[in-house]
N, C-alpha and C. Protein backbone atom coordinates (compact mmCIF):
# COMPACT_ATOMS: atom_id res chain seq x y z
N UNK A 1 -39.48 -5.08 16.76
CA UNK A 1 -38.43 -5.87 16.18
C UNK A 1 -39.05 -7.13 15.60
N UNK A 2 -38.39 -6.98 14.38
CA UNK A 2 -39.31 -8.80 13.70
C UNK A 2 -38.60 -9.86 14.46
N UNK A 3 -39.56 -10.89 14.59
CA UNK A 3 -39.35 -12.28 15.23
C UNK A 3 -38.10 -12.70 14.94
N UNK A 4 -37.74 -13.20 13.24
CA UNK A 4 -36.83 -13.29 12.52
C UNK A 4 -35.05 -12.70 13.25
N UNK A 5 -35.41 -11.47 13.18
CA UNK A 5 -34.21 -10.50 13.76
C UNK A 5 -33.96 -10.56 14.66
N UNK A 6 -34.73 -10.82 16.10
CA UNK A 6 -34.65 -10.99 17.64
C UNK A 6 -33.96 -12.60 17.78
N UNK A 7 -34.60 -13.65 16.90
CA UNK A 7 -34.23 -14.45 16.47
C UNK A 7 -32.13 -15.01 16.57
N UNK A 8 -31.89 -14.41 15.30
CA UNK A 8 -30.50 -13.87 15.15
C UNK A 8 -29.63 -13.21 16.37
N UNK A 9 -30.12 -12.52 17.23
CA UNK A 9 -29.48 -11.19 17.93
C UNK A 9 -28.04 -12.83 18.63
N UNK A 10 -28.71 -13.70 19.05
CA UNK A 10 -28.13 -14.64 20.10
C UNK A 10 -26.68 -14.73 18.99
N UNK A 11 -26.66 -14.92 17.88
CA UNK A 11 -25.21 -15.19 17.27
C UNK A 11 -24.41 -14.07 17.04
N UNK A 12 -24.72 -13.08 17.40
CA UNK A 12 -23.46 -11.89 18.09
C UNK A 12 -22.92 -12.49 18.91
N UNK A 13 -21.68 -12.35 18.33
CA UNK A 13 -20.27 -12.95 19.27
C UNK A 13 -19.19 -12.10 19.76
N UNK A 14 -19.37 -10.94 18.66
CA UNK A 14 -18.39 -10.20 19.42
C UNK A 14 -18.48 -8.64 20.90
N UNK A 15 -18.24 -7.90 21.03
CA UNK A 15 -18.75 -7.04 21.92
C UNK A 15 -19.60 -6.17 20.99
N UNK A 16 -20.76 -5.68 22.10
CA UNK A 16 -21.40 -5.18 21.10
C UNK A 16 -22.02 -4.05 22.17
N UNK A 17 -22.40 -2.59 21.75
CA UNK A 17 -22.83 -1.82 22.31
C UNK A 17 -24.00 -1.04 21.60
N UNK A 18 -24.92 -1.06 22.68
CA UNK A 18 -26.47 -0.52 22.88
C UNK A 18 -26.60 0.66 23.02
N UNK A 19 -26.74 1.80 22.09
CA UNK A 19 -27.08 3.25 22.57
C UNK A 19 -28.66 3.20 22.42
N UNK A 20 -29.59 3.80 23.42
CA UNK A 20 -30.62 4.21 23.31
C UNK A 20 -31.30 5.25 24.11
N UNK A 21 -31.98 6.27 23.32
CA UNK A 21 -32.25 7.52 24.29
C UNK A 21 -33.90 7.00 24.78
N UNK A 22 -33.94 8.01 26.12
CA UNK A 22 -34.81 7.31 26.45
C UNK A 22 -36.73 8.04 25.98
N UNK A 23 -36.09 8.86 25.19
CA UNK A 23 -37.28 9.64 24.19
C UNK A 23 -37.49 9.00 22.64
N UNK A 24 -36.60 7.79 22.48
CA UNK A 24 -36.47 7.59 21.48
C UNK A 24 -37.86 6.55 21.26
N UNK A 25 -38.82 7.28 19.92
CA UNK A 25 -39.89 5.87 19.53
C UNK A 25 -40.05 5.61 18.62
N UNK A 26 -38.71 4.86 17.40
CA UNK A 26 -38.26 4.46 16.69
C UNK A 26 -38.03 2.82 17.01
N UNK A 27 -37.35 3.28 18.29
CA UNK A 27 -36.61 2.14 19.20
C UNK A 27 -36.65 2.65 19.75
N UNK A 28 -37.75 1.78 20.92
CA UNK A 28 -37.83 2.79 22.48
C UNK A 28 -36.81 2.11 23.70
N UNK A 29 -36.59 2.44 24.25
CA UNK A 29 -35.35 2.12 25.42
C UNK A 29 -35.69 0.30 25.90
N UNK A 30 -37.47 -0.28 25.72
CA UNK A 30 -37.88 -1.14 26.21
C UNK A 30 -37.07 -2.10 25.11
N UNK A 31 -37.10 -1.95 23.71
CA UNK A 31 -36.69 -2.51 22.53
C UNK A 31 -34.53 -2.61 22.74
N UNK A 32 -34.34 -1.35 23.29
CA UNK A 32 -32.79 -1.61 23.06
C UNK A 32 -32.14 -2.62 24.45
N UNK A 33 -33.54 -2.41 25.57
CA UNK A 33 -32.91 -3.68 26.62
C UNK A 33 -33.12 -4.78 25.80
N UNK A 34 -34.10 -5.28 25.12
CA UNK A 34 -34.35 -6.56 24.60
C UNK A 34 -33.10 -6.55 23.81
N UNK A 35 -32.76 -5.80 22.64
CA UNK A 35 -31.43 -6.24 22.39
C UNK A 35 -30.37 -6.54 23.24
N UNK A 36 -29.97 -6.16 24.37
CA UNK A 36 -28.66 -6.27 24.91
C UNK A 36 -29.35 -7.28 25.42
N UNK A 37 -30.55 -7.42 25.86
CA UNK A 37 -30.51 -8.60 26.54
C UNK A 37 -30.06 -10.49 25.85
N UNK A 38 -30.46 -10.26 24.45
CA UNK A 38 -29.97 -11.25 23.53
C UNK A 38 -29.17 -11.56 23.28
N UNK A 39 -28.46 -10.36 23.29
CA UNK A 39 -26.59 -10.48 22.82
C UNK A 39 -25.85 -10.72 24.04
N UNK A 40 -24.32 -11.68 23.91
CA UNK A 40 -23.80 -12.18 24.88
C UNK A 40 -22.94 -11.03 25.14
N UNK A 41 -21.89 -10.76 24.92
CA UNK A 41 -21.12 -9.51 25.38
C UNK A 41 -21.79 -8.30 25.18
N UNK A 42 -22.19 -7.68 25.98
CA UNK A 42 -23.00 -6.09 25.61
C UNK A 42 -22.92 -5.09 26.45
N UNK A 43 -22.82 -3.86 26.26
CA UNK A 43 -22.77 -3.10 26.88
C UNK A 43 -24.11 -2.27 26.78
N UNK A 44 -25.02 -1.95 27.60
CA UNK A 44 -26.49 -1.42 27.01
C UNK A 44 -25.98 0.27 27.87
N UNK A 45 -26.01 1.31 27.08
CA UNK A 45 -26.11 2.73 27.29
C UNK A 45 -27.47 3.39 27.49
N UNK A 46 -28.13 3.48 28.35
CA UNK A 46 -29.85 4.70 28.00
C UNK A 46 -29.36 6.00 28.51
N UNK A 47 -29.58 6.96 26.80
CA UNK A 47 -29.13 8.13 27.72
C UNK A 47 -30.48 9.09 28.11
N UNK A 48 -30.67 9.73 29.35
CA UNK A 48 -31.78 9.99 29.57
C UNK A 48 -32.27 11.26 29.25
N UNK A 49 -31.80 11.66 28.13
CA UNK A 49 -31.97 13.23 27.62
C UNK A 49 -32.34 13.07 26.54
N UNK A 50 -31.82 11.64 25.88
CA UNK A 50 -32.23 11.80 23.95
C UNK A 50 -33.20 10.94 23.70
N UNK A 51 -33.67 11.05 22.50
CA UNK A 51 -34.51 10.52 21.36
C UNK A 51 -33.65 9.32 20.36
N UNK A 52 -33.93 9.65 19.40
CA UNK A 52 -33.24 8.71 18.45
C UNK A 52 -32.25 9.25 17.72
N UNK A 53 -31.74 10.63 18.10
CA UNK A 53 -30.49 11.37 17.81
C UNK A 53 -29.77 11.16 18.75
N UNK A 54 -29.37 10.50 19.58
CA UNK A 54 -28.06 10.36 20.64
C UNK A 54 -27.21 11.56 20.90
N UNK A 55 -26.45 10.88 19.17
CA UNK A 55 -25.18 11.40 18.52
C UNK A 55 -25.32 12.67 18.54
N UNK A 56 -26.42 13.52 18.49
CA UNK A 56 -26.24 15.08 17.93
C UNK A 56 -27.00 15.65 19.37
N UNK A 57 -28.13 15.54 19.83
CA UNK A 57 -28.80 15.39 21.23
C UNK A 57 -27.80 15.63 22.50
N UNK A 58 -27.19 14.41 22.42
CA UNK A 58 -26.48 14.31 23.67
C UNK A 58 -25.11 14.17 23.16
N UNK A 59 -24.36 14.52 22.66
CA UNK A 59 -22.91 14.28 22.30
C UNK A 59 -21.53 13.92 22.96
N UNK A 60 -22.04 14.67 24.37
CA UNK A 60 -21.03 14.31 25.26
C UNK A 60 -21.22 13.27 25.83
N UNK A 61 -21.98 12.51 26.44
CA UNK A 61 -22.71 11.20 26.89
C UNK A 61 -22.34 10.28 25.72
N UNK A 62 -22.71 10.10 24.48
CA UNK A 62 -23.10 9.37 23.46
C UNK A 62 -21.28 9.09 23.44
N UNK A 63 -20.73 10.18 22.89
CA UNK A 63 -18.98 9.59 22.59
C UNK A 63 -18.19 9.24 24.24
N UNK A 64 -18.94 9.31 25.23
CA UNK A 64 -18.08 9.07 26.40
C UNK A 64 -18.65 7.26 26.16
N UNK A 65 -19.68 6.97 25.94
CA UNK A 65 -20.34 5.83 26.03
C UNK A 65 -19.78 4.69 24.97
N UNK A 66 -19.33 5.63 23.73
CA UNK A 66 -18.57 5.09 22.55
C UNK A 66 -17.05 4.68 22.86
N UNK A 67 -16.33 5.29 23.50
CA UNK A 67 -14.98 5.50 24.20
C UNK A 67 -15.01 4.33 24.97
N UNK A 68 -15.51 4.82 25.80
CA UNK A 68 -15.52 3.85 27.09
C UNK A 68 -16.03 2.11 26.80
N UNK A 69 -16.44 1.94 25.43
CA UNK A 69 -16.39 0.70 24.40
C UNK A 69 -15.15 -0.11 23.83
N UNK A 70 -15.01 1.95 23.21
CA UNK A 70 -13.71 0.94 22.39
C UNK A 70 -12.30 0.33 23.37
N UNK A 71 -12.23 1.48 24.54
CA UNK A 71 -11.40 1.22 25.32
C UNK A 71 -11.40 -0.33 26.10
N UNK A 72 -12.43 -0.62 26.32
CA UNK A 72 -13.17 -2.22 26.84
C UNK A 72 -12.89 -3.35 25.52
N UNK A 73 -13.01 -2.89 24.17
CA UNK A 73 -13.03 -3.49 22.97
C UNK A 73 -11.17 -3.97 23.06
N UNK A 74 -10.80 -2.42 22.63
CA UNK A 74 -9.05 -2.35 22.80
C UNK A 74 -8.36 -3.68 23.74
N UNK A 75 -9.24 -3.37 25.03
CA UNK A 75 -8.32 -3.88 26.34
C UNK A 75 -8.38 -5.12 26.17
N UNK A 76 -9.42 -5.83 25.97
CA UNK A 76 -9.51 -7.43 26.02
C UNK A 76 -9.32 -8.23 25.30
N UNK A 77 -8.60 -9.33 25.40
CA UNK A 77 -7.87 -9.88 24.95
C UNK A 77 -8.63 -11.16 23.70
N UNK A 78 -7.98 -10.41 22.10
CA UNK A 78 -8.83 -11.34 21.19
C UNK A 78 -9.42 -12.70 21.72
N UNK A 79 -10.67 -12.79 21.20
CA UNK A 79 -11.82 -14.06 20.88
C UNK A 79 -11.25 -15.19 19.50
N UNK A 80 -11.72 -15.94 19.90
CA UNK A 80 -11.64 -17.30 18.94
C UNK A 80 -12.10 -16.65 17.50
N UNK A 81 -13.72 -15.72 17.46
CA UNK A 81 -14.27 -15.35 16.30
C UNK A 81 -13.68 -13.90 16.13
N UNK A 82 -12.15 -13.15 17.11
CA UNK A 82 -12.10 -11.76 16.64
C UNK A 82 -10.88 -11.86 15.66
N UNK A 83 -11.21 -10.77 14.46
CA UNK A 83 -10.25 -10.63 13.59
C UNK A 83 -9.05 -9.02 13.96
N UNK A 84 -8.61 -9.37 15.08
CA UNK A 84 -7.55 -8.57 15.45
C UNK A 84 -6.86 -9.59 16.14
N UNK A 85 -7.11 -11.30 15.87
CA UNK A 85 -5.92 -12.25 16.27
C UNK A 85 -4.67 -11.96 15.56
N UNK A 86 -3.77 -12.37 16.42
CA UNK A 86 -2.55 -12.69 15.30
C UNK A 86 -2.11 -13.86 14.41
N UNK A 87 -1.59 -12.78 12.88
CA UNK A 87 -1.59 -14.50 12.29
C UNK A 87 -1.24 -15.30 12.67
């Protein structure tokens, strides 16, 4: 990850979720903790079967992990910076 980019990760404000397989060496699982670890709301996923295909790899894991986001996303109650406030 460039300096620059790791840099940035801290001004994610909103929820944010981490898929990473743990075969993946694109972005290896060590790289997707460092992301969640930067970001303030996060959810970090390692699934321990995939690579850098998750989505097609592991499918059932990957959309239970996606779900179980949006449902957490859904449930809680808008942020100062979320645009699902009311006008």
């Amino acid at each position: 990850m460039t300096p620059w980019l790791r840099a940035r990760l801290t001004e994610i404000s909103i929820p944010t979720l981490v898929i990473v397989g743990r075969y993946v060496w694109v972005c290896p699982p060590a790289a997707g903790r460092a992301i969640a670890g930067a970001v303030r709301d996060v959810h970090l996923v390692e699934l321990p079967d995939a690579g850098h295909f998750g989505f097609s790899e592991t499918p059932v894991p990957f959309l239970a992990a996606v779900r179980a986001q949006l449902a957490r996303v859904t449930a809680a109650p808008p942020t100062a910076h979320d645009d699902r406030r009311a006008a």
